[in-house]
PDB file of N, CA and C in Angstrom:
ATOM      1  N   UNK A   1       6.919  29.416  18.022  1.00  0.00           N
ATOM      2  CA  UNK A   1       8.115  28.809  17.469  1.00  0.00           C
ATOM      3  C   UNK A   1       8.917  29.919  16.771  1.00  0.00           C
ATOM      4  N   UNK A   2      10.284  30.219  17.341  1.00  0.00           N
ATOM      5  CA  UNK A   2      11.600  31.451  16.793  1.00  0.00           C
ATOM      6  C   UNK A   2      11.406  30.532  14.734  1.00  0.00           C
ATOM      7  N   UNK A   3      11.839  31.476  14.281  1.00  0.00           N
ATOM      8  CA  UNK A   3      12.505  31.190  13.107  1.00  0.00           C
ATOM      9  C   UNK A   3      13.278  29.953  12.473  1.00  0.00           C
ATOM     10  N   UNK A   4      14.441  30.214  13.219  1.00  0.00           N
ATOM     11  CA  UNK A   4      15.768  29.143  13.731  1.00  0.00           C
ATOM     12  C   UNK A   4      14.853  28.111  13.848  1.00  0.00           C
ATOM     13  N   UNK A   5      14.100  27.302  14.935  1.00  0.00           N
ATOM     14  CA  UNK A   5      13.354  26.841  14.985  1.00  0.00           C
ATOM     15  C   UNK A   5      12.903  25.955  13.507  1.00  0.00           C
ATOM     16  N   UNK A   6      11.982  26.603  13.085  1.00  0.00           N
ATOM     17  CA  UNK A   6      11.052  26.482  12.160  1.00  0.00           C
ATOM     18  C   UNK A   6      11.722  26.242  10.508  1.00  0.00           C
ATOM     19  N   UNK A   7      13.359  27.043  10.569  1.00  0.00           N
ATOM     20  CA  UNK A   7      14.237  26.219   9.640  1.00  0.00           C
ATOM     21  C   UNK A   7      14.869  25.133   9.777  1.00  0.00           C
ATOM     22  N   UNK A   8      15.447  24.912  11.159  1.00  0.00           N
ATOM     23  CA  UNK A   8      15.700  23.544  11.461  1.00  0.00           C
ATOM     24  C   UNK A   8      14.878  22.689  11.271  1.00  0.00           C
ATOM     25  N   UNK A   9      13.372  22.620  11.782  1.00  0.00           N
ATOM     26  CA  UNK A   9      12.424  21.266  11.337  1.00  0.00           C
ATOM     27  C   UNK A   9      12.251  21.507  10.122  1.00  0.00           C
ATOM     28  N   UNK A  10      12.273  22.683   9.394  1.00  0.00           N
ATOM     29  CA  UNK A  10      12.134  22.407   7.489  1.00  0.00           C
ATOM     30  C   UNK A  10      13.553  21.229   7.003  1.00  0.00           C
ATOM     31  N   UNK A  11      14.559  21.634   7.594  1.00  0.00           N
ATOM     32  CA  UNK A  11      15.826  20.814   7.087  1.00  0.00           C
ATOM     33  C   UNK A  11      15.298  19.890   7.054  1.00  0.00           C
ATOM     34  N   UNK A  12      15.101  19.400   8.455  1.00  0.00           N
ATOM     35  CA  UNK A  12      15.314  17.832   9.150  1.00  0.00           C
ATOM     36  C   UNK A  12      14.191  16.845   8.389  1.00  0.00           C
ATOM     37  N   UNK A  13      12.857  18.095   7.600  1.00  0.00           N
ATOM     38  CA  UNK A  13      12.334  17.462   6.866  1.00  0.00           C
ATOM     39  C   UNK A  13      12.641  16.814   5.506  1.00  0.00           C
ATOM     40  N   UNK A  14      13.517  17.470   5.044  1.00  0.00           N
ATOM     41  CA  UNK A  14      14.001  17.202   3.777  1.00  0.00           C
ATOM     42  C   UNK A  14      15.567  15.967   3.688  1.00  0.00           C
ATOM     43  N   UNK A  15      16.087  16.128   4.762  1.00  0.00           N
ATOM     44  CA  UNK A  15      16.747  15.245   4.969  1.00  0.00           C
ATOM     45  C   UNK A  15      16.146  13.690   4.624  1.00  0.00           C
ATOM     46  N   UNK A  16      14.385  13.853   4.622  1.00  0.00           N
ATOM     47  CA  UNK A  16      14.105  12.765   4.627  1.00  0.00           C
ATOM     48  C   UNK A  16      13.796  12.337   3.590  1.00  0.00           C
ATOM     49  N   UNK A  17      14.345  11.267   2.581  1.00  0.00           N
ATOM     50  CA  UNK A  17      14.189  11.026   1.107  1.00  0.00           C
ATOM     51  C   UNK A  17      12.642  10.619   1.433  1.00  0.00           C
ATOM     52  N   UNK A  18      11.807  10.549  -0.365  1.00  0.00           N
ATOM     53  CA  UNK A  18      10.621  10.159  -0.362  1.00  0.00           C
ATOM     54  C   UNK A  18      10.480   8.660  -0.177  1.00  0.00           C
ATOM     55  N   UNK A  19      11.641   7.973  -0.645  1.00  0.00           N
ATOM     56  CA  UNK A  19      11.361   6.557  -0.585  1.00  0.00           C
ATOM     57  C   UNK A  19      11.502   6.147   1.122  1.00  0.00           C
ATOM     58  N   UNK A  20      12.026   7.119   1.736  1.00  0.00           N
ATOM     59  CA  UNK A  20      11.990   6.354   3.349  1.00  0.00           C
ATOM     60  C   UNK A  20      10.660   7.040   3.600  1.00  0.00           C
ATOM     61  N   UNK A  21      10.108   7.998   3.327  1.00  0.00           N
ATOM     62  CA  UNK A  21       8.732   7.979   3.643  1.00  0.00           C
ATOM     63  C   UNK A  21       7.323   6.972   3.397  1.00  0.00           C
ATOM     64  N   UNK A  22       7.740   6.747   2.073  1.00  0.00           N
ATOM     65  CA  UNK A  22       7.204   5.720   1.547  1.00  0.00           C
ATOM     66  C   UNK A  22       7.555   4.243   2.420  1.00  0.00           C
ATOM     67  N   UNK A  23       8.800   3.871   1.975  1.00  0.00           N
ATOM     68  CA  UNK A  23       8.729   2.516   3.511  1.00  0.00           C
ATOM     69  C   UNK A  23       8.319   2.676   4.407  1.00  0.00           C
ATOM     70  N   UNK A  24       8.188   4.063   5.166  1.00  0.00           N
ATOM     71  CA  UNK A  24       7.116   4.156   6.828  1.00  0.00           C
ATOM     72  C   UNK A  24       6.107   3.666   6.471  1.00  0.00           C
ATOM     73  N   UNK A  25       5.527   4.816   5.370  1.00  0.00           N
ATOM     74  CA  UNK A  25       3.939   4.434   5.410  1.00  0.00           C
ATOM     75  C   UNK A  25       3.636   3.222   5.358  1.00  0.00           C
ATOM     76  N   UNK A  26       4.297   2.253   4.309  1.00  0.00           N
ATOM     77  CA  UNK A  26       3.969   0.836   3.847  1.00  0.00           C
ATOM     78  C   UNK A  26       4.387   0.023   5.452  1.00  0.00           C
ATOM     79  N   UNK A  27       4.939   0.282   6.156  1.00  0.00           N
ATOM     80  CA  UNK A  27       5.212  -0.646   7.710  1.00  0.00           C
ATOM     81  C   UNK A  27       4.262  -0.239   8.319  1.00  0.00           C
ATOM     82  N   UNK A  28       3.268   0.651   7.936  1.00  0.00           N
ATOM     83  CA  UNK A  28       2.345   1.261   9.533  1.00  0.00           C
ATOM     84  C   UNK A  28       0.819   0.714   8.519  1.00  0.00           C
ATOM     85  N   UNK A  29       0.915   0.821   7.160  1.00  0.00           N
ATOM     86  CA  UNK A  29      -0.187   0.236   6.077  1.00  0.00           C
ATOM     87  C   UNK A  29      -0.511  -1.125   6.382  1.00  0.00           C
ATOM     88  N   UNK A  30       0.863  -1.734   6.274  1.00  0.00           N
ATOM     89  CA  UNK A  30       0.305  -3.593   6.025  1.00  0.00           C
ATOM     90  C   UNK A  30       1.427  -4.294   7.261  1.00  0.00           C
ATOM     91  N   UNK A  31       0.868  -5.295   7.625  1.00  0.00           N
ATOM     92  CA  UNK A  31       1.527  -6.261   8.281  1.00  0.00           C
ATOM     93  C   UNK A  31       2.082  -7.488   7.750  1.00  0.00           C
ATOM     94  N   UNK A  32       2.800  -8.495   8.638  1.00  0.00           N
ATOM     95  CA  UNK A  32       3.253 -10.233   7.792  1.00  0.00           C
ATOM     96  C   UNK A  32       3.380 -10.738   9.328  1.00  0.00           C
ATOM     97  N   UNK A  33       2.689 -12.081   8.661  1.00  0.00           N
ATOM     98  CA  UNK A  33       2.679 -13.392   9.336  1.00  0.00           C
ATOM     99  C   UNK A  33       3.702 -14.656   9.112  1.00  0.00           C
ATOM    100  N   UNK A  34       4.294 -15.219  10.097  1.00  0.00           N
ATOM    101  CA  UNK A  34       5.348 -16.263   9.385  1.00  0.00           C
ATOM    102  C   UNK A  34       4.194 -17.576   9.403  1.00  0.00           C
ATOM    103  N   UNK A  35       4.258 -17.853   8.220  1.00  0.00           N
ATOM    104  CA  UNK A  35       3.551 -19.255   8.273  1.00  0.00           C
ATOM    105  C   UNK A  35       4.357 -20.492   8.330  1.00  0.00           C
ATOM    106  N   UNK A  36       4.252 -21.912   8.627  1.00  0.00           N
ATOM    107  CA  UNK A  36       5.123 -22.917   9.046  1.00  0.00           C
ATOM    108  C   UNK A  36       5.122 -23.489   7.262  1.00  0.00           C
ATOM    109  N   UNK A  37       6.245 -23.078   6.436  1.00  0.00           N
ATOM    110  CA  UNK A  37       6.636 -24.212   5.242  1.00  0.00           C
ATOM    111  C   UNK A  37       6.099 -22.926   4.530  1.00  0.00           C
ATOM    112  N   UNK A  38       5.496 -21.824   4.479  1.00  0.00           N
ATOM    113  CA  UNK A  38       5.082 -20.932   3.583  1.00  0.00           C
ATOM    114  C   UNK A  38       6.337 -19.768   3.625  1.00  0.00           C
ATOM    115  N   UNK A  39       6.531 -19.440   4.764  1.00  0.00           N
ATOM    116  CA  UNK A  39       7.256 -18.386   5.153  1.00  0.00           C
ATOM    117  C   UNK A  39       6.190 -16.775   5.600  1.00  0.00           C
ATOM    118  N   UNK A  40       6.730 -16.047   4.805  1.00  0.00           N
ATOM    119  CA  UNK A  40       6.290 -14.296   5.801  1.00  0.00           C
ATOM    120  C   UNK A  40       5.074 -14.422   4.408  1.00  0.00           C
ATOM    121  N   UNK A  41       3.707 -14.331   5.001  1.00  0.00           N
ATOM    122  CA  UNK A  41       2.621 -13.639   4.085  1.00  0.00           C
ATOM    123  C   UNK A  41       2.294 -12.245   4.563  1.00  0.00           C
ATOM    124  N   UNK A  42       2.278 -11.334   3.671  1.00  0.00           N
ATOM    125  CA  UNK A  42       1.743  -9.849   4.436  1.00  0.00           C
ATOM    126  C   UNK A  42      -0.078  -9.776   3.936  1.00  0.00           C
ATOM    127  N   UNK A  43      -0.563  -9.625   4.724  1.00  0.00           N
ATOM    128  CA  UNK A  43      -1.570  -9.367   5.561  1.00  0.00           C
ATOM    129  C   UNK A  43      -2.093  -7.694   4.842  1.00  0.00           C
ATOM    130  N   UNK A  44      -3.397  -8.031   3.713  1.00  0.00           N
ATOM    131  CA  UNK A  44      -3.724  -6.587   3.213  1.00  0.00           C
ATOM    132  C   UNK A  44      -4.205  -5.938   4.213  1.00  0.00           C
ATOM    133  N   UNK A  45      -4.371  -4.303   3.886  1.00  0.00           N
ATOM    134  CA  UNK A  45      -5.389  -3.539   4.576  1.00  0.00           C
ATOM    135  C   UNK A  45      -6.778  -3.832   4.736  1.00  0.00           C
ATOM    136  N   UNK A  46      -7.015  -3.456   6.203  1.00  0.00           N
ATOM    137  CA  UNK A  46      -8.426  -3.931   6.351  1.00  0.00           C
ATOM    138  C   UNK A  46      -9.977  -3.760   5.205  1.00  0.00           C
ATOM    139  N   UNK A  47      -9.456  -2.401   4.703  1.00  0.00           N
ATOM    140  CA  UNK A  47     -10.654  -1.826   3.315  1.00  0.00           C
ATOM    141  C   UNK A  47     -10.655  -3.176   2.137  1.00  0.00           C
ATOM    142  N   UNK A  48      -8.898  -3.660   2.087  1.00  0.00           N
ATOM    143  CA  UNK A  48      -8.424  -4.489   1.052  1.00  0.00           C
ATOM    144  C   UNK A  48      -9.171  -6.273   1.626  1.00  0.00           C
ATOM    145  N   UNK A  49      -9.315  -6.210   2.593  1.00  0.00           N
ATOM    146  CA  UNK A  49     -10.073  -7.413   3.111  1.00  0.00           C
ATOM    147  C   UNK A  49     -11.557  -7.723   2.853  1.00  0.00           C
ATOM    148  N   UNK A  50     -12.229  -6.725   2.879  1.00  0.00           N
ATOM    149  CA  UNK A  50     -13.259  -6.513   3.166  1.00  0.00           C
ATOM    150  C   UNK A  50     -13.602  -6.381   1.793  1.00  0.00           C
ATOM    151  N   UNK A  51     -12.976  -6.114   0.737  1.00  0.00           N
ATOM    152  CA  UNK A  51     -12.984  -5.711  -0.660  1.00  0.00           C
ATOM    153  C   UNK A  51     -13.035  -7.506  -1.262  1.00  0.00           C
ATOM    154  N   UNK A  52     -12.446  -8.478  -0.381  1.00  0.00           N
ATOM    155  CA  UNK A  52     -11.594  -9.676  -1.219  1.00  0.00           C
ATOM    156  C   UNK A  52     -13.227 -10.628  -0.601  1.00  0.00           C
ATOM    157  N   UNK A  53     -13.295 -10.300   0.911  1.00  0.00           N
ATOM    158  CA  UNK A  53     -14.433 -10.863   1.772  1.00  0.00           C
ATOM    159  C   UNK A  53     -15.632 -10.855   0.687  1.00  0.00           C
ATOM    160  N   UNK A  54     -15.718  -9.173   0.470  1.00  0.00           N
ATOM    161  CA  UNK A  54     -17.806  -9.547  -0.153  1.00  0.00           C
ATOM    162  C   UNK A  54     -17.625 -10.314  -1.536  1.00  0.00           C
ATOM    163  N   UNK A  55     -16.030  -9.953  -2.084  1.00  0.00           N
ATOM    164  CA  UNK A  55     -15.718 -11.367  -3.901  1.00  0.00           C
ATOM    165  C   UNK A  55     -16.420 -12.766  -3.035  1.00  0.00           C
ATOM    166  N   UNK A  56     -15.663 -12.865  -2.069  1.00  0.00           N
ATOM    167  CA  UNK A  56     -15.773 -14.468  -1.773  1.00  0.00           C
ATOM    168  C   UNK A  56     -17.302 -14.720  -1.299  1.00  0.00           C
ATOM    169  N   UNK A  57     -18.301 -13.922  -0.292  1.00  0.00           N
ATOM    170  CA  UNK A  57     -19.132 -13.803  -0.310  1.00  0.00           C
ATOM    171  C   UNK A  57     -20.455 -13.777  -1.301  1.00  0.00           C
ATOM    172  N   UNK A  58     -19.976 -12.964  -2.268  1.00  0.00           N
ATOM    173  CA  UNK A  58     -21.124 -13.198  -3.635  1.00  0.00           C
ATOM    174  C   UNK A  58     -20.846 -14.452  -4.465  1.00  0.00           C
ATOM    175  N   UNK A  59     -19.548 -14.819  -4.303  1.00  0.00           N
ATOM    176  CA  UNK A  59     -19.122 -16.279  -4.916  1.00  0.00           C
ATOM    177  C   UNK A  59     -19.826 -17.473  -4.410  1.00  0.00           C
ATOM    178  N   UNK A  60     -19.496 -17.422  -3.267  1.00  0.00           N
ATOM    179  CA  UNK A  60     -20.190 -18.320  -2.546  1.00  0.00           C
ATOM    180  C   UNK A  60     -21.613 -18.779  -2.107  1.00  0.00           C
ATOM    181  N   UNK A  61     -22.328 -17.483  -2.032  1.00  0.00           N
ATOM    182  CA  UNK A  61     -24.112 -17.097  -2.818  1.00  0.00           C
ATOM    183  C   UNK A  61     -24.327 -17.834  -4.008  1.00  0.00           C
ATOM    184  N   UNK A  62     -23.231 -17.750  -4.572  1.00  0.00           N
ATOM    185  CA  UNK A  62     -23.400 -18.010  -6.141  1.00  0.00           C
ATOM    186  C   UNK A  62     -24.237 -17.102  -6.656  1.00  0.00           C
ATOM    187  N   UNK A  63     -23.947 -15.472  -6.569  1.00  0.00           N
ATOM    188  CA  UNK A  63     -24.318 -14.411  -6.893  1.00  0.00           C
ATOM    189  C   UNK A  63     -23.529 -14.000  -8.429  1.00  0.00           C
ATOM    190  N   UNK A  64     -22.315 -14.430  -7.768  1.00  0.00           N
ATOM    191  CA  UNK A  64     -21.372 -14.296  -8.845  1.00  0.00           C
ATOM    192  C   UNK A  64     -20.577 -16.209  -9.242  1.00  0.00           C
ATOM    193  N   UNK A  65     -20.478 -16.183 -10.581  1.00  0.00           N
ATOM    194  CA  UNK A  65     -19.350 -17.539 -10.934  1.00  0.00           C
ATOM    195  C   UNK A  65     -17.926 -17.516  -9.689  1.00  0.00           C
ATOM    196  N   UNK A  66     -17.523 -18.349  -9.841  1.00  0.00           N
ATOM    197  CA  UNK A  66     -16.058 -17.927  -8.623  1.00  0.00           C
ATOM    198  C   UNK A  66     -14.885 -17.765  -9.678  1.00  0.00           C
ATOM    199  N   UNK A  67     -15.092 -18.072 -10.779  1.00  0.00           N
ATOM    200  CA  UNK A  67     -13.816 -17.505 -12.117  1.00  0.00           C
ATOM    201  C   UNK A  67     -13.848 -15.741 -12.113  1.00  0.00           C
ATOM    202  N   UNK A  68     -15.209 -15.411 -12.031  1.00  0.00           N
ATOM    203  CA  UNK A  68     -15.575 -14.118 -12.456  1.00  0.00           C
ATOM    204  C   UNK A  68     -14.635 -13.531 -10.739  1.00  0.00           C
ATOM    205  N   UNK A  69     -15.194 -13.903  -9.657  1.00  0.00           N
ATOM    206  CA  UNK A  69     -14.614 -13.323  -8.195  1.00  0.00           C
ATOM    207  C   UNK A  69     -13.243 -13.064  -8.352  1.00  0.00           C
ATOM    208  N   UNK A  70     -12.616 -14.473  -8.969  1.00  0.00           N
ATOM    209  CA  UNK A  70     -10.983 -14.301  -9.427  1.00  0.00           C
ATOM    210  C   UNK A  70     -10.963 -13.416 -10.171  1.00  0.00           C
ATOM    211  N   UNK A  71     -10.885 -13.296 -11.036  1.00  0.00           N
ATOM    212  CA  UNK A  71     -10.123 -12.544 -12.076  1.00  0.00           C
ATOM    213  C   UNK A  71     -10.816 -10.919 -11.850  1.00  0.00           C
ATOM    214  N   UNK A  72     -11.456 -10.625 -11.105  1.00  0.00           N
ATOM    215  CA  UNK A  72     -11.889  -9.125 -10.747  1.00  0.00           C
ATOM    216  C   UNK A  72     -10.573  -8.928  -9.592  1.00  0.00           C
ATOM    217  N   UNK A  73     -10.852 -10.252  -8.041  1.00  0.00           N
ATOM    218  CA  UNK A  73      -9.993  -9.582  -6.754  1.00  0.00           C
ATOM    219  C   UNK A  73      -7.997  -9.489  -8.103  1.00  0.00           C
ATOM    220  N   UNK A  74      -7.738 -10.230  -8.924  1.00  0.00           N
ATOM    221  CA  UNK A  74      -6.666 -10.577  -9.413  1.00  0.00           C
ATOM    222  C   UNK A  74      -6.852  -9.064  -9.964  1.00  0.00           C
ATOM    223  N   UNK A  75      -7.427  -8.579 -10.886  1.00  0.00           N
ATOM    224  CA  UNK A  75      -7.585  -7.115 -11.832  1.00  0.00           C
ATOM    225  C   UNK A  75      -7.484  -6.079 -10.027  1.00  0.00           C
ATOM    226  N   UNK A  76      -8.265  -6.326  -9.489  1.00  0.00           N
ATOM    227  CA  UNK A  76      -7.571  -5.048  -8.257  1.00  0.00           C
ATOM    228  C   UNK A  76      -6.978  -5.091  -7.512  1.00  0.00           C
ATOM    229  N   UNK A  77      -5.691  -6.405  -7.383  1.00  0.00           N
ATOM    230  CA  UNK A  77      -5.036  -6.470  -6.818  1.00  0.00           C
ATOM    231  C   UNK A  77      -3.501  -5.539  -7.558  1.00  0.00           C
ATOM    232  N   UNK A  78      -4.060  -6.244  -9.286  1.00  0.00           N
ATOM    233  CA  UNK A  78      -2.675  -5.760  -9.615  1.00  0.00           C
ATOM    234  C   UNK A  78      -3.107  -3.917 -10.156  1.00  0.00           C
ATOM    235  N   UNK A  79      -4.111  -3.695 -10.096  1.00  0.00           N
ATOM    236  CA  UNK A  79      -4.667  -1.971  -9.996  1.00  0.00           C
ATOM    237  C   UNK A  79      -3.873  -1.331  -8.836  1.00  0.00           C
ATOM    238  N   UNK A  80      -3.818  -2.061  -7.814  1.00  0.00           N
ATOM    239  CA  UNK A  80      -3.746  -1.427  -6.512  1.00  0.00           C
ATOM    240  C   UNK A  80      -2.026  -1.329  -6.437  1.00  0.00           C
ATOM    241  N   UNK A  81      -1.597  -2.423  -6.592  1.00  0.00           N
ATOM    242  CA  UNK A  81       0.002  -2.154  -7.055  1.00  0.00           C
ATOM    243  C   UNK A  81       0.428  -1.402  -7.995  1.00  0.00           C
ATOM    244  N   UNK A  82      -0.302  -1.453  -9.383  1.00  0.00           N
ATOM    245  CA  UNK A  82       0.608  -0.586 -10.206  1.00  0.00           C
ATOM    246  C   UNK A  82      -0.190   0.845  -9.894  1.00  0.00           C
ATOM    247  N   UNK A  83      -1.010   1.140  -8.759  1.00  0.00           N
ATOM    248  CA  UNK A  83      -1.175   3.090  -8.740  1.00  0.00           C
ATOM    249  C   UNK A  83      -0.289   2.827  -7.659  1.00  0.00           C
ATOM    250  N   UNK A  84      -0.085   2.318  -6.532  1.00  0.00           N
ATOM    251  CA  UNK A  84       1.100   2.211  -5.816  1.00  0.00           C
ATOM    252  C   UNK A  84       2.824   3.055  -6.063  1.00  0.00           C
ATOM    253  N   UNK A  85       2.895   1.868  -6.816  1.00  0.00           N
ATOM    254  CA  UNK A  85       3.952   2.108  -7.879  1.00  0.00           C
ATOM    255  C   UNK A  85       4.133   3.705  -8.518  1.00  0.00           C
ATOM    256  N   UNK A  86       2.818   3.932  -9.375  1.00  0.00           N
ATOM    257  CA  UNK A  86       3.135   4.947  -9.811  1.00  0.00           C
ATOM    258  C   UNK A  86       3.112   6.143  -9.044  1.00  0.00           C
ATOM    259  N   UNK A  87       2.858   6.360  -7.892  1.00  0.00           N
ATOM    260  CA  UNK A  87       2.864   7.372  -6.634  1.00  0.00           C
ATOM    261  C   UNK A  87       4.106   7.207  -6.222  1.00  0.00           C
ATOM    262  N   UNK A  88       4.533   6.367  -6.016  1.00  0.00           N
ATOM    263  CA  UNK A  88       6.247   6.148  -5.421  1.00  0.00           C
ATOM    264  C   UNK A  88       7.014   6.502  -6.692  1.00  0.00           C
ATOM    265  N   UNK A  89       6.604   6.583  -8.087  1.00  0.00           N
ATOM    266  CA  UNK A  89       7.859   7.267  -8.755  1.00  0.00           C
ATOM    267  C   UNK A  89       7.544   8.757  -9.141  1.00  0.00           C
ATOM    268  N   UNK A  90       6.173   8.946  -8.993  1.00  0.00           N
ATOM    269  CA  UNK A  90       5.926  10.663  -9.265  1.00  0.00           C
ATOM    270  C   UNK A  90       6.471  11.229  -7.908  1.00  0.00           C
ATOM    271  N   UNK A  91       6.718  10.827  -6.756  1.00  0.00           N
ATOM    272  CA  UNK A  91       7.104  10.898  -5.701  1.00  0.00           C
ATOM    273  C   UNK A  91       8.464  11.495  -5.516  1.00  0.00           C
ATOM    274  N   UNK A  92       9.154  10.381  -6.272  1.00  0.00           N
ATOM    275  CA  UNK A  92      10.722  10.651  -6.659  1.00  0.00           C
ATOM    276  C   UNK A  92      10.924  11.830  -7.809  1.00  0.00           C
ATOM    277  N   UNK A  93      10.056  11.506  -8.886  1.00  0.00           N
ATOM    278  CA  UNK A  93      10.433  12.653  -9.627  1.00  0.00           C
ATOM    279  C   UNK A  93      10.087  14.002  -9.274  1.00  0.00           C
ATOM    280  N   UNK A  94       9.279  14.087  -8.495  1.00  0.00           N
ATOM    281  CA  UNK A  94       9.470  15.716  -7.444  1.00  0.00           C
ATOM    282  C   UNK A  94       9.981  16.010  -6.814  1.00  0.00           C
ATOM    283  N   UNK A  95      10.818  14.956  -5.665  1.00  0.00           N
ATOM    284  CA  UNK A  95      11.898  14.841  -4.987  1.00  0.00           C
ATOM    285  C   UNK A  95      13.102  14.597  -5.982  1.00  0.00           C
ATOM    286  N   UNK A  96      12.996  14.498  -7.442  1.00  0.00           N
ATOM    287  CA  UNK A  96      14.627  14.800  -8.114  1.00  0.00           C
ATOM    288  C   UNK A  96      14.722  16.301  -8.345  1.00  0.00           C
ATOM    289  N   UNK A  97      13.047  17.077  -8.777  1.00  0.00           N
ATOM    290  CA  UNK A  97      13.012  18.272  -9.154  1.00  0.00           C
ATOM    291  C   UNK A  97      13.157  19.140  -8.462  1.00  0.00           C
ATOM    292  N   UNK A  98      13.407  19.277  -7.055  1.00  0.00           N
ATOM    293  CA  UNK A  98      13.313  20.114  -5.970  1.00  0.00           C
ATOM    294  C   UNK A  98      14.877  20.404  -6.038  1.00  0.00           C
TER     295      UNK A  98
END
């Protein structure tokens, strides 16, 4: 790859704000379903399933209370959003500092 080259794909990279990177990732991350009278539910990641599956699983053992299953999948649901969150604005603030 010439030079020329290799500055043009640096541009074309930067052209690209962080927050449209961020919306890719999140369209290729999670999916949505239209439900009939619910509307669009999005559909977690498979790790995030499987995380909600063994709550409901030990609940249902009665390994665990099912208050206790709640309020843990509820504590890492909203964990998982607010580090989310905070990656999409340290994101931006390196993309303001550049």
């Amino acid at each position: 790859m010439t030079e020329r080259q290799m500055m043009a794909e640096n541009n074309s990279r930067r052209e690209t704000s962080q927050a449209d990177a961020v919306a890719h990732i999140r369209e290729g991350e999670t999916f949505a379903i239209n439900l009939p009278l619910i509307g669009q539910v999005e559909i977690p990641r498979p790790e995030a399933l499987a995380y909600y599956g063994g709550l409901a699983a030990l609940a249902a053992f009665e390994l665990i209370d099912w208050p206790v299953a709640v309020v843990i999948a509820a504590g890492h649901l909203l964990a998982s959003n607010h580090h989310n969150r905070l990656l999409e604005e340290l994101g931006e603030a390196i993309e303001d500092a550049e």
